[in-house]
Protein backbone atom coordinates (compact mmCIF):
# COMPACT_ATOMS: atom_id res chain seq x y z
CA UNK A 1 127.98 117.76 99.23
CA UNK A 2 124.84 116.64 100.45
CA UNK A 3 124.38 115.75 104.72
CA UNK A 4 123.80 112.10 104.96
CA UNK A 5 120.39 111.25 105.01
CA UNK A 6 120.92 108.06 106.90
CA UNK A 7 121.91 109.12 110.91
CA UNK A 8 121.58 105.23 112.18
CA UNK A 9 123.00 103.23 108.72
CA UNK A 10 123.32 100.07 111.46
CA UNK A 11 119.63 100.10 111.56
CA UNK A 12 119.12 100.37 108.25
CA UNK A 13 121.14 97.42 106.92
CA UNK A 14 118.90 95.48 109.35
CA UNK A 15 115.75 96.66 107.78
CA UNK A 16 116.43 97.47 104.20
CA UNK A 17 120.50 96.57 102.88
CA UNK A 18 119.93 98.31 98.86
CA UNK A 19 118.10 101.62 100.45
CA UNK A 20 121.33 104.01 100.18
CA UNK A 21 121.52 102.43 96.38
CA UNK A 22 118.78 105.05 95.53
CA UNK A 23 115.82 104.94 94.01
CA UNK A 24 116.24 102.73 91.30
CA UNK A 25 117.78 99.85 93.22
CA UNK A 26 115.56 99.85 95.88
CA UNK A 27 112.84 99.18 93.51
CA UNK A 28 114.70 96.75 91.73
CA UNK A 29 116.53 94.74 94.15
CA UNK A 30 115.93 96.00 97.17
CA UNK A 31 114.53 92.80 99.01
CA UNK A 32 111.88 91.90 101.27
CA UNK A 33 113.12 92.09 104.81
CA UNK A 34 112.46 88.54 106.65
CA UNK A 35 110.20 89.66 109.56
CA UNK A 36 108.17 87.07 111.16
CA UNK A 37 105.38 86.74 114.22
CA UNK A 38 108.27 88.22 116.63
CA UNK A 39 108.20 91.75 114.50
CA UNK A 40 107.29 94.80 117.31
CA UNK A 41 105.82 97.45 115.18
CA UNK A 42 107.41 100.55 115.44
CA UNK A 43 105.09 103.62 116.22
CA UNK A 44 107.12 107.00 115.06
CA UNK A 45 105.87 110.59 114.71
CA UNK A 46 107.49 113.91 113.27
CA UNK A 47 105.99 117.00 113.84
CA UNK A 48 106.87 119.98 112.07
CA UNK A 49 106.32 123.66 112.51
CA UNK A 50 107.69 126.83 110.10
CA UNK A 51 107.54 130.44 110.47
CA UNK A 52 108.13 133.29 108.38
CA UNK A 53 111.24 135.52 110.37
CA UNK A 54 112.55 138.62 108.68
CA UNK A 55 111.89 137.64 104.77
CA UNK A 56 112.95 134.11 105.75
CA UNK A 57 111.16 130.96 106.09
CA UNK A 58 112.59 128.80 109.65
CA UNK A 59 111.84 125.62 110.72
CA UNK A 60 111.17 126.80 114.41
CA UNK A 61 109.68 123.22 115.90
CA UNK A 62 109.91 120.10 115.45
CA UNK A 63 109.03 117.14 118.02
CA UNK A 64 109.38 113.61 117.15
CA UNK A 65 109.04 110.15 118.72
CA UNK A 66 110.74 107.07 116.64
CA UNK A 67 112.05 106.88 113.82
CA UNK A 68 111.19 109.95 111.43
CA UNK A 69 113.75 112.41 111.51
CA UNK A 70 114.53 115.39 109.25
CA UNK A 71 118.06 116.91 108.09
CA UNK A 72 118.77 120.56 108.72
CA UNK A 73 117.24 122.39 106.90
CA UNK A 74 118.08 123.48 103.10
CA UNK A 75 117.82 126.61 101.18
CA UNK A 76 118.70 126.19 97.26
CA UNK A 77 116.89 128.93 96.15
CA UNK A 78 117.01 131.58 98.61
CA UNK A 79 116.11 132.34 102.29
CA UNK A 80 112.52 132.55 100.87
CA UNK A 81 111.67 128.68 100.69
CA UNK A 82 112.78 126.22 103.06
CA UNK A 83 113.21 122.74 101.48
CA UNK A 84 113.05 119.74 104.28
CA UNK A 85 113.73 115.87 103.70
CA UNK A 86 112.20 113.67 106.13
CA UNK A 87 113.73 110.32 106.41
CA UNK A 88 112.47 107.27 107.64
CA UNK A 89 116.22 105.01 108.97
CA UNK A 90 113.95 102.09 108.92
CA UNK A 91 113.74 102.14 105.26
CA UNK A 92 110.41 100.55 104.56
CA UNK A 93 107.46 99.82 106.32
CA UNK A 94 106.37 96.35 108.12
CA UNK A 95 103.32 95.37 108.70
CA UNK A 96 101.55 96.89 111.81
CA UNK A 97 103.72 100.36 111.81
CA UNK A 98 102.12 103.41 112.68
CA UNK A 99 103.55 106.52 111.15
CA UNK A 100 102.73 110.23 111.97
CA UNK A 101 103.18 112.99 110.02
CA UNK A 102 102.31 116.66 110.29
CA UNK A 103 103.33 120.27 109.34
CA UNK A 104 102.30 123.91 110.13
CA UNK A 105 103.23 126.16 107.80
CA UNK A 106 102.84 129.65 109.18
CA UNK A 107 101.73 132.93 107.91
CA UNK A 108 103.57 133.98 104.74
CA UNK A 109 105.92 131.12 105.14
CA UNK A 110 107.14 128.67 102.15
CA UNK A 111 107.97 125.15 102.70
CA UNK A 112 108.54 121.95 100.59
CA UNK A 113 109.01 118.94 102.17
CA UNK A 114 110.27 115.46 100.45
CA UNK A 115 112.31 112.48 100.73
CA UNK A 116 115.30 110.81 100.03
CA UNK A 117 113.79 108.11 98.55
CA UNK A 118 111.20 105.85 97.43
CA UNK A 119 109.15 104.77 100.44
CA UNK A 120 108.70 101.01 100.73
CA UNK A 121 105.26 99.13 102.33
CA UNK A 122 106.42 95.48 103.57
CA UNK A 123 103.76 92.42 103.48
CA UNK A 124 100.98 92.63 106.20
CA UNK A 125 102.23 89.53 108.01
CA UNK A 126 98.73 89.73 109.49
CA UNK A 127 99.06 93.33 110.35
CA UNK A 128 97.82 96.78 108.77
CA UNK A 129 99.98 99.48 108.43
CA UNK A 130 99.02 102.77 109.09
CA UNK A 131 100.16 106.42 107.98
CA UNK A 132 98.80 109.59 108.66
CA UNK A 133 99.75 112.72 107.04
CA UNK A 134 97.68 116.08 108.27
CA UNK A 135 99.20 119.28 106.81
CA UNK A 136 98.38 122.59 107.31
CA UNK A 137 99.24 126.22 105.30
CA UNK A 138 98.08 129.63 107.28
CA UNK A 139 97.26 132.70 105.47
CA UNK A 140 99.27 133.73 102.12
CA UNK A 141 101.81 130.59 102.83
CA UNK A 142 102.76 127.53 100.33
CA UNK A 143 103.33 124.35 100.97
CA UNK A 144 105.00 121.51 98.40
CA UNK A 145 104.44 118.01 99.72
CA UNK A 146 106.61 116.25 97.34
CA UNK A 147 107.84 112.88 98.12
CA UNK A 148 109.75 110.37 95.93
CA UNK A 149 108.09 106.91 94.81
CA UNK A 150 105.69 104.77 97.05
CA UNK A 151 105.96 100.99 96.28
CA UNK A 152 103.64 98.74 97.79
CA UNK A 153 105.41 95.02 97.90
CA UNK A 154 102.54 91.99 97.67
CA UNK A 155 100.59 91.19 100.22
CA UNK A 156 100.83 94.47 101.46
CA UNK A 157 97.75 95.55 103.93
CA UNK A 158 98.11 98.83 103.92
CA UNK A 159 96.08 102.24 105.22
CA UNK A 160 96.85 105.84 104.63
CA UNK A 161 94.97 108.96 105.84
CA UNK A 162 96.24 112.20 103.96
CA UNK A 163 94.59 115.88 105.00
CA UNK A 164 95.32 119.24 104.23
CA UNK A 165 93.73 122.30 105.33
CA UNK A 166 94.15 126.00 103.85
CA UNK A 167 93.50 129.50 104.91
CA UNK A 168 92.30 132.11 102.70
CA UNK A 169 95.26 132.53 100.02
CA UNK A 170 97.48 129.53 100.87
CA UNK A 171 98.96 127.76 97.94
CA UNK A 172 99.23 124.00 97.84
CA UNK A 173 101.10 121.55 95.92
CA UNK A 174 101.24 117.84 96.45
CA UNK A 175 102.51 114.81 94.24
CA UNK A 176 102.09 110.98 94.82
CA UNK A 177 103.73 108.29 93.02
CA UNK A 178 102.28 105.07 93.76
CA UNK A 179 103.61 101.40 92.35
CA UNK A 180 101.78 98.45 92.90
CA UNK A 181 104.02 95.77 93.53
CA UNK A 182 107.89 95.20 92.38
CA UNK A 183 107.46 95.07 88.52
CA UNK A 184 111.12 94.81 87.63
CA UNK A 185 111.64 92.00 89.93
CA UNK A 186 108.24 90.62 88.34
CA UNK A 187 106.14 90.93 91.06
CA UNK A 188 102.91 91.52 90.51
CA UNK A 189 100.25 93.23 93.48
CA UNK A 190 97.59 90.09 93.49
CA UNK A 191 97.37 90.12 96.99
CA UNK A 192 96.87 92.07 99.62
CA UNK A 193 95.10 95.63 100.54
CA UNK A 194 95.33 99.43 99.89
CA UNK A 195 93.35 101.99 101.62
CA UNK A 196 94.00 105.96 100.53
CA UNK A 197 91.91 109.29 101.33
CA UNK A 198 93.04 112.25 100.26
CA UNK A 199 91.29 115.65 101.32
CA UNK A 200 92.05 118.99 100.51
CA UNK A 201 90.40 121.80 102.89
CA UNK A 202 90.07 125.51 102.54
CA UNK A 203 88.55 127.66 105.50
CA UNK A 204 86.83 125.03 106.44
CA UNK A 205 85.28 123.83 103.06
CA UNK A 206 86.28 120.62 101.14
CA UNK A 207 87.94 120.83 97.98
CA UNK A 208 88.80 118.05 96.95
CA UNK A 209 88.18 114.43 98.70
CA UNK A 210 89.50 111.49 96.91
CA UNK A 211 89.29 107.73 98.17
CA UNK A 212 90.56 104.36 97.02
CA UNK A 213 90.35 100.82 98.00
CA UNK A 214 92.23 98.36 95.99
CA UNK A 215 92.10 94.43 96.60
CA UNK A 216 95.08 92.87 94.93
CA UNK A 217 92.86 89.39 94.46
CA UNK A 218 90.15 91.57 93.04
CA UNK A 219 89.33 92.04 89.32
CA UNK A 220 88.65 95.68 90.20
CA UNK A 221 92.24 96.24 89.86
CA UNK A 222 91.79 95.47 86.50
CA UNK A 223 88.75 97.11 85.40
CA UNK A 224 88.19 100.66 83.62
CA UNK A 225 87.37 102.42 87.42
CA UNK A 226 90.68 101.31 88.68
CA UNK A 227 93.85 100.91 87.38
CA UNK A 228 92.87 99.06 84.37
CA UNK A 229 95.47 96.24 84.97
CA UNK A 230 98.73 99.11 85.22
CA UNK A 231 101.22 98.64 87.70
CA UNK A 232 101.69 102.71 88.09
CA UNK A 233 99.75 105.64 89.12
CA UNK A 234 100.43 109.40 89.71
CA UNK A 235 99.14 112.22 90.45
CA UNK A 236 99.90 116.08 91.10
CA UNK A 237 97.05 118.36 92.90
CA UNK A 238 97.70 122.14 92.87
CA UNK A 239 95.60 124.69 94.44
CA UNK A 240 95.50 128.40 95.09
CA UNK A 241 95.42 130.28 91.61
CA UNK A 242 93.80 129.77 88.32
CA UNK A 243 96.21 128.69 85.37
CA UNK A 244 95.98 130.07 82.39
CA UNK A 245 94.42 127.67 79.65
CA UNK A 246 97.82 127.97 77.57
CA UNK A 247 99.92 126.00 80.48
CA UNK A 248 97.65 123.48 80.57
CA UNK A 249 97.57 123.11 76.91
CA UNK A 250 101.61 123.01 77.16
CA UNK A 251 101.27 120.38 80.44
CA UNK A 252 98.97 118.14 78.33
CA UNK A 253 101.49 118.16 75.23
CA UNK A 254 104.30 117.62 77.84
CA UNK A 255 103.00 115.16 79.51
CA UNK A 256 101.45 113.19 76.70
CA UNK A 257 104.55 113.29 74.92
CA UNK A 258 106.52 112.13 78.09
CA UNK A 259 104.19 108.90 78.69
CA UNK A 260 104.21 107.70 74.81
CA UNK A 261 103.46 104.31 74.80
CA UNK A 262 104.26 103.43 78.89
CA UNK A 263 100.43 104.45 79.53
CA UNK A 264 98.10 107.83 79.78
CA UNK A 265 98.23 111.11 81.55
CA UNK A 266 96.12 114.10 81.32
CA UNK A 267 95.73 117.33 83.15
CA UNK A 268 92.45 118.94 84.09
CA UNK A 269 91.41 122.23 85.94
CA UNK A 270 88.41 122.12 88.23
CA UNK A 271 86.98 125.23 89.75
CA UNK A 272 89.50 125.35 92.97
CA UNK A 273 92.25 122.85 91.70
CA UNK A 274 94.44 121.47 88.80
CA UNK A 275 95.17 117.90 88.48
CA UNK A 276 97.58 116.09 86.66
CA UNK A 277 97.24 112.29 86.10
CA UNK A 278 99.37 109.29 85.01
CA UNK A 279 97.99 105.64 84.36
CA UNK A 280 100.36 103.12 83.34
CA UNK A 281 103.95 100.92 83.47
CA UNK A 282 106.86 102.99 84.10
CA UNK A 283 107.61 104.68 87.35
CA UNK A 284 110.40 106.37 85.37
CA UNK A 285 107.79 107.83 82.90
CA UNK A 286 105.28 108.87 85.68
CA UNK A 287 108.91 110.73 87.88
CA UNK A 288 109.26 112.47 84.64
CA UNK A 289 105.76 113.32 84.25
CA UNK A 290 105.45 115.26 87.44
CA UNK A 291 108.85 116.90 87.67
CA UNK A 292 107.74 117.92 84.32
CA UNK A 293 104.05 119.10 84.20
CA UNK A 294 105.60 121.10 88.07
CA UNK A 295 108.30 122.21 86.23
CA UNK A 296 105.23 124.06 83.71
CA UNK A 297 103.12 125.15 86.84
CA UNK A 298 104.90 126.25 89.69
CA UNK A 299 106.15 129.36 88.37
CA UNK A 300 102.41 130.48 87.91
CA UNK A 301 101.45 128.94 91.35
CA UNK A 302 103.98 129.66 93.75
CA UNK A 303 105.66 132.49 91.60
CA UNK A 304 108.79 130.69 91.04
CA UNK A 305 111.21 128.98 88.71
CA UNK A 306 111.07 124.67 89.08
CA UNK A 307 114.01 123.45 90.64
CA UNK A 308 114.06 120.06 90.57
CA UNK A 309 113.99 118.89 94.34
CA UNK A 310 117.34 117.92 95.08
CA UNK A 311 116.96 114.38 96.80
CA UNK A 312 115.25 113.56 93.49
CA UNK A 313 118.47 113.63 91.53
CA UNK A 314 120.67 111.63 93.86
């Protein structure tokens, strides 16, 4: 049985009432909480810090202020790899928050961090919200950053800041799901603002550095450079070793099969990384998609079978 993801449930009736319905009510029905000019924003930070102990990976710190939490940590396939699920009670994010974020995987140490769910950015009500994710992996460590769903509601004004840094051999694998506005409720993103970098480190030297800016009220949303008028984007980065030119023949077929007629996806491998991309209108296909094309690649990146992370599958 899993531990109850949701410590302070008073709070989060308050905030979000559909968020222990799981992922596919929240983005359904899950509605917008009714926060007006008297909102505080809530500032929160989690930091995290693992070590490799005896053949097993610990979760020796962590230091937090507001709400961002984690559950004790899990283990489902060995002492080798410690999963963590960081949870937000709140259940979605107003506008004006401030979330921190960071991790320290040591030497030799395996981590994979996620959620219990899809993570939910309120409208601005005048305010941007912020989020800032820094990561680190020492030498010969790995690192999964792989959280559920990100759903931006209308009107949203929002501003992330996502960095990771590598030593020598660290592996690195990180997945984003991003929906623009509530499409089953038919709500459209036609207002409001996104702001996204992405960077990818190694000793020191970038590796990958990606950055967006999306206007709702602009046609760029629209247009061949952006999103091309698609409600759904995803994308999986992984970095450390080469992979052989068969698996990425067998992602491409697997993924390509997967999207069908719900949009395009495509895998590439650039000199120090392999991406794996979905464009289009299903978050269900895009979900699929990268548990999927992971499923093909982690045992040649990280040297192990896919296991399906398990808040994914509640």
């Amino acid at each position: 049985m899993l531990l109850s993801p949701y410590p302070e449930e008073s709070v989060i009736k308050q905030r979000s009432p559909a968020i222990l319905n799981g992922h596919k009510s929240s983005l359904e029905i899950s509605p917008e909480p009714a926060i007006g000019s008297t909102h505080k924003p809530l500032q929160a930070r989690l930091a995290l810090q693992f070590a490799e102990i005896d053949g097993t990976t610990r979760l020796v710190a962590r230091d937090h202020f507001g709400p961002l939490l984690v559950q004790k940590p899990l283990y489902p396939e060995g002492r080798e790899v410690c999963h963590t699920v960081i949870i937000h009670p709140p259940g979605g994010i107003v506008g004006g928050d401030q979330l921190e974020i960071s991790a320290d995987i040591g030497t030799s140490a395996s981590a994979q961090i996620t959620t219990p769910g899809a993570a939910k950015w309120y409208k601005a009500n005048g305010h941007t919200s912020h989020q800032k994710i820094t990561l680190h992996a020492g030498k010969g460590a790995a690192l999964e950053w792989v959280p559920q769903e990100t759903i931006f509601y209308n009107h949203a004004n929002v501003d992330i800041d996502h960095q990771v840094t590598l030593e020598d051999n660290a592996l690195y694998v990180g997945c984003e799901i991003l929906c623009f506005g509530r499409t089953a409720s038919g709500e459209t993103f036609n207002n409001g603002q996104i702001k996204q970098r992405t960077s990818i480190k190694r000793n020191g030297k970038m590796i990958w550095l990606e950055q967006i800016r999306l206007q709702g009220e602009s046609s760029a949303m629209h247009g061949r450079l952006a999103l091309s008028g698609r409600p759904v984007c995803a994308t999986l980065l992984l970095t450390g070793k080469t992979v052989p030119q068969a698996l990425i023949d067998l992602a491409r077929e697997e993924s390509a099969k997967i999207a069908g007629d719900s949009g395009q996806a495509g895998v590439s491998q650039l000199k120090s990384i392999t991406v794996v991309r979905y464009l289009g209108n299903s978050s269900e296909a895009a979900r699929r998609i990268m548990l999927r094309t992971w499923g093909v690649l982690r045992p040649e990146i990280l040297g192990r079978p896919a296991i399906v992370p398990r808040m994914w599958s509640t």
